[in-house]
N, C-alpha and C. Protein backbone atom coordinates (compact mmCIF):
# COMPACT_ATOMS: atom_id res chain seq x y z
N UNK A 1 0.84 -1.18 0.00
CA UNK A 1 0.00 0.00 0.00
C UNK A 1 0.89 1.24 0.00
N UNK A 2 0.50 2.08 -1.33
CA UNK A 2 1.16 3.42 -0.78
C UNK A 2 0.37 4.66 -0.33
N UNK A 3 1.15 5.26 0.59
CA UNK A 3 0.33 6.26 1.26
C UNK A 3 -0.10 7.36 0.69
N UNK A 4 -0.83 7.46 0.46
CA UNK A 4 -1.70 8.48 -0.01
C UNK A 4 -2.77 9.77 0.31
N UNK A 5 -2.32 9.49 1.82
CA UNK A 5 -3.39 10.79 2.59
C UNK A 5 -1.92 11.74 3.65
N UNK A 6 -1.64 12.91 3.02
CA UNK A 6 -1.46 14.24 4.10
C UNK A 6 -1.50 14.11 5.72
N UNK A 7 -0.49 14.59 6.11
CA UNK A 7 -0.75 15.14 7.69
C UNK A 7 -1.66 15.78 7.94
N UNK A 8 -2.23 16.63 7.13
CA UNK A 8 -3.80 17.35 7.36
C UNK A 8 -4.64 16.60 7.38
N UNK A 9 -4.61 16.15 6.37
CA UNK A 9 -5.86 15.15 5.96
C UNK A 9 -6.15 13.85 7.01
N UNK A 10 -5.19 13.58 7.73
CA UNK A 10 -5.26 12.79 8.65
C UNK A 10 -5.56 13.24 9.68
N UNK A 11 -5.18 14.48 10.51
CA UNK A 11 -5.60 15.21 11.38
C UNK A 11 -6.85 15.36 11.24
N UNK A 12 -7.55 15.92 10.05
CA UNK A 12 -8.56 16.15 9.93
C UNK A 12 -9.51 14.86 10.61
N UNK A 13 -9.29 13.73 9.52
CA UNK A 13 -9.92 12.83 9.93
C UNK A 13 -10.19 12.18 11.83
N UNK A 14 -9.07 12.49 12.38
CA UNK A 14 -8.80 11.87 13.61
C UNK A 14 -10.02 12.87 14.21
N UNK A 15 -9.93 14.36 14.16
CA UNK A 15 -11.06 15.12 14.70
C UNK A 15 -12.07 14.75 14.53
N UNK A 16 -12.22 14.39 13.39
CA UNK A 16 -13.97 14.21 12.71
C UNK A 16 -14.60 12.91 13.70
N UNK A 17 -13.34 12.11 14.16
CA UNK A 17 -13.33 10.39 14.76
C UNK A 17 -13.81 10.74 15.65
N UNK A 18 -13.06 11.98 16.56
CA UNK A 18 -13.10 12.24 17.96
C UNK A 18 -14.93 12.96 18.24
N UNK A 19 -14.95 13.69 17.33
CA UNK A 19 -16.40 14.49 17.31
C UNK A 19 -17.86 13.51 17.67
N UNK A 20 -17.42 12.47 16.23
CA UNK A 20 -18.10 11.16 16.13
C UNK A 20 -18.71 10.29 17.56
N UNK A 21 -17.79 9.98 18.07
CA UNK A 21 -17.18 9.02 18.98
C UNK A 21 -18.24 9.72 20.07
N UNK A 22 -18.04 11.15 20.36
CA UNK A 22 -18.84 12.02 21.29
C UNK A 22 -19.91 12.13 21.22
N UNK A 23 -20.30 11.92 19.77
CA UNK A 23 -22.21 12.09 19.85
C UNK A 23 -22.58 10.89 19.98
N UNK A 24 -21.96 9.82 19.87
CA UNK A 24 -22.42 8.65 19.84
C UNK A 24 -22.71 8.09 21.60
N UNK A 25 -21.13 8.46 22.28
CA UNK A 25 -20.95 7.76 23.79
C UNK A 25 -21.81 9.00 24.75
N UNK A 26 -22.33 10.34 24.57
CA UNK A 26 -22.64 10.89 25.07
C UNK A 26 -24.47 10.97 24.63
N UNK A 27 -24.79 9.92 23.84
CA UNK A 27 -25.92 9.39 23.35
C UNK A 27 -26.91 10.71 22.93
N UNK A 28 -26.28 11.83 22.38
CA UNK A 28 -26.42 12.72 21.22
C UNK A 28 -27.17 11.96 19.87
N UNK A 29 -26.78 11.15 19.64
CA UNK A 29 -27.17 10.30 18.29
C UNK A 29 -26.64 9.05 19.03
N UNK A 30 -27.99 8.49 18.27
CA UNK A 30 -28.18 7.02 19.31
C UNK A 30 -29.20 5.92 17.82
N UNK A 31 -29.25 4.98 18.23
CA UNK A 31 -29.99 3.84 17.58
C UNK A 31 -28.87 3.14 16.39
N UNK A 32 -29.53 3.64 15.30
CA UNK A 32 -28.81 2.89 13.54
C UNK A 32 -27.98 3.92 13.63
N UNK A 33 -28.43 5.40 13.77
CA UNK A 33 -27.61 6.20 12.85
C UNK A 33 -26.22 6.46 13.83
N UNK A 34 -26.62 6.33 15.11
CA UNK A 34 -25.10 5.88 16.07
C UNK A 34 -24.50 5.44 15.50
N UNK A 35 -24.69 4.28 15.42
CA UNK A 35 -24.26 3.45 15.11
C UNK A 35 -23.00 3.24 13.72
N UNK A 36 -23.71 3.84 12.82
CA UNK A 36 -23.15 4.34 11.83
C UNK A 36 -22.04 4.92 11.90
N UNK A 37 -22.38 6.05 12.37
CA UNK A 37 -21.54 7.06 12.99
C UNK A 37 -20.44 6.61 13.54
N UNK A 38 -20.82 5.98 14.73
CA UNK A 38 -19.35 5.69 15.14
C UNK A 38 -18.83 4.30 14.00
N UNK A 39 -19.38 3.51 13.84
CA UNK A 39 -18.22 2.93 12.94
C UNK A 39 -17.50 3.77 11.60
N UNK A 40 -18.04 4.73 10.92
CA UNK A 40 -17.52 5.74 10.32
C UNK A 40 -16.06 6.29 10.54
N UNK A 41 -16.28 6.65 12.19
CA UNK A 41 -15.27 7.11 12.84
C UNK A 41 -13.99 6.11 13.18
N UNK A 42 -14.42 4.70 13.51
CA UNK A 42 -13.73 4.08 13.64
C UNK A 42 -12.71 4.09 11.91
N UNK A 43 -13.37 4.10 11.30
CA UNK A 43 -13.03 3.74 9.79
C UNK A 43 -12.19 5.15 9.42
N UNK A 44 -12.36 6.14 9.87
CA UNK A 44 -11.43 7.14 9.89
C UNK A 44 -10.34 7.04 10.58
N UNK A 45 -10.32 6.44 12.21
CA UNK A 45 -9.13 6.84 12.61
C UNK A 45 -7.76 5.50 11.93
N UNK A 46 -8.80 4.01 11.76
CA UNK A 46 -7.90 3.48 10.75
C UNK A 46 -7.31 3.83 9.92
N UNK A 47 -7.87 4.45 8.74
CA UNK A 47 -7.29 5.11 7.47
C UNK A 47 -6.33 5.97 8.16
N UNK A 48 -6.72 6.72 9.26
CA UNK A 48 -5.51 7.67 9.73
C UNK A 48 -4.17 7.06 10.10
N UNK A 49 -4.66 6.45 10.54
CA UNK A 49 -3.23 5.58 11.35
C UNK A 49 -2.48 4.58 10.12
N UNK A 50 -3.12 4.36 9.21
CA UNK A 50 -2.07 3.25 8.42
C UNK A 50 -1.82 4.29 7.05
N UNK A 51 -2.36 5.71 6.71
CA UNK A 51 -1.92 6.63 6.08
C UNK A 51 -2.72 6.30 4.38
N UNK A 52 -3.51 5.67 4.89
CA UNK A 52 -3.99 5.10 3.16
C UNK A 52 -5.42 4.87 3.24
N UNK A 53 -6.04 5.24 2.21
CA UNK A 53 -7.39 5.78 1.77
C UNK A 53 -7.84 4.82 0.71
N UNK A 54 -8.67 3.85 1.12
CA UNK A 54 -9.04 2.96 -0.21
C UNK A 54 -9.74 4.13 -1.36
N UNK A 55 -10.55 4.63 -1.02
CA UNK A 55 -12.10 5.40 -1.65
C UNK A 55 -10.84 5.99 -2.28
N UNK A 56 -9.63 6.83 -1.83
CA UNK A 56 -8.90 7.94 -2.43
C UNK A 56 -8.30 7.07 -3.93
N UNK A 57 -8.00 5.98 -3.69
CA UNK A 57 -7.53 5.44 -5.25
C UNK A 57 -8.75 5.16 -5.86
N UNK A 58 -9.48 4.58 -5.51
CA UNK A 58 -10.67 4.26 -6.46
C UNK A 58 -11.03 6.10 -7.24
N UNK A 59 -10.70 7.57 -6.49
CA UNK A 59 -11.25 8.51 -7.35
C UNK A 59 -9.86 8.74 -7.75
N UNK A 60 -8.63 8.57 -7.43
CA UNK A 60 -7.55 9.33 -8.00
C UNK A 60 -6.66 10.89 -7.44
N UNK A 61 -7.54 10.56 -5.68
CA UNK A 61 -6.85 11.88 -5.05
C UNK A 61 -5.46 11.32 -4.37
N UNK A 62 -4.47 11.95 -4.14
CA UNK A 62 -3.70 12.19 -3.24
C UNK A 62 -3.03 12.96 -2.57
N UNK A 63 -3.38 13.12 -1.07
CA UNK A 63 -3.21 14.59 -0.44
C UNK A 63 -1.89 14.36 0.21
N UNK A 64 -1.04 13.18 -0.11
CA UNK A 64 -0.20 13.27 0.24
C UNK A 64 1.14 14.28 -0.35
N UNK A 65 2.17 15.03 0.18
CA UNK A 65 2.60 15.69 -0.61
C UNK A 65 3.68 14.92 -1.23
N UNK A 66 4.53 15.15 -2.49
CA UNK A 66 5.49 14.65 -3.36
C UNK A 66 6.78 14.75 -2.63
N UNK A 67 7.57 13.61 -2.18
CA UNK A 67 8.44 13.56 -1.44
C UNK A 67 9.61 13.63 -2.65
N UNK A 68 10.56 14.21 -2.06
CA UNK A 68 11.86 14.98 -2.61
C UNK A 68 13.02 13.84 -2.38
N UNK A 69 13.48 13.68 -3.86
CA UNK A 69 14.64 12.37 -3.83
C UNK A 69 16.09 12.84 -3.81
């Protein structure tokens, strides 16, 4: 796998996890769409942590920046 998602873009995501995670355990959003939600989040902070974005190859983004040889 090559990495393909930014230090931003990962940050980003980890927030969005953390936000998630809060409406869900603080039962803000509750039932299916909890539910959702937090596995969403879970599915973000993965992608964060191993630096790679399935969905991002399937469209052709990469926010990673061009490393210098």
């Amino acid at each position: 796998m090559k990495v393909n998602m930014g230090t931003v873009d990962r940050i980003i995501r980890i927030v969005i996890a953390a936000v998630l995670a809060y409406l869900y355990f603080s039962q803000t959003v509750g039932g299916t769409l909890g539910l959702i939600l937090l596995i969403l989040g879970v599915v973000f902070v993965l992608t964060s942590v191993v630096g790679f974005c399935p969905l991002y190859t399937l469209v052709g983004i990469n926010t990673c920046p061009a490393k210098k040889e």
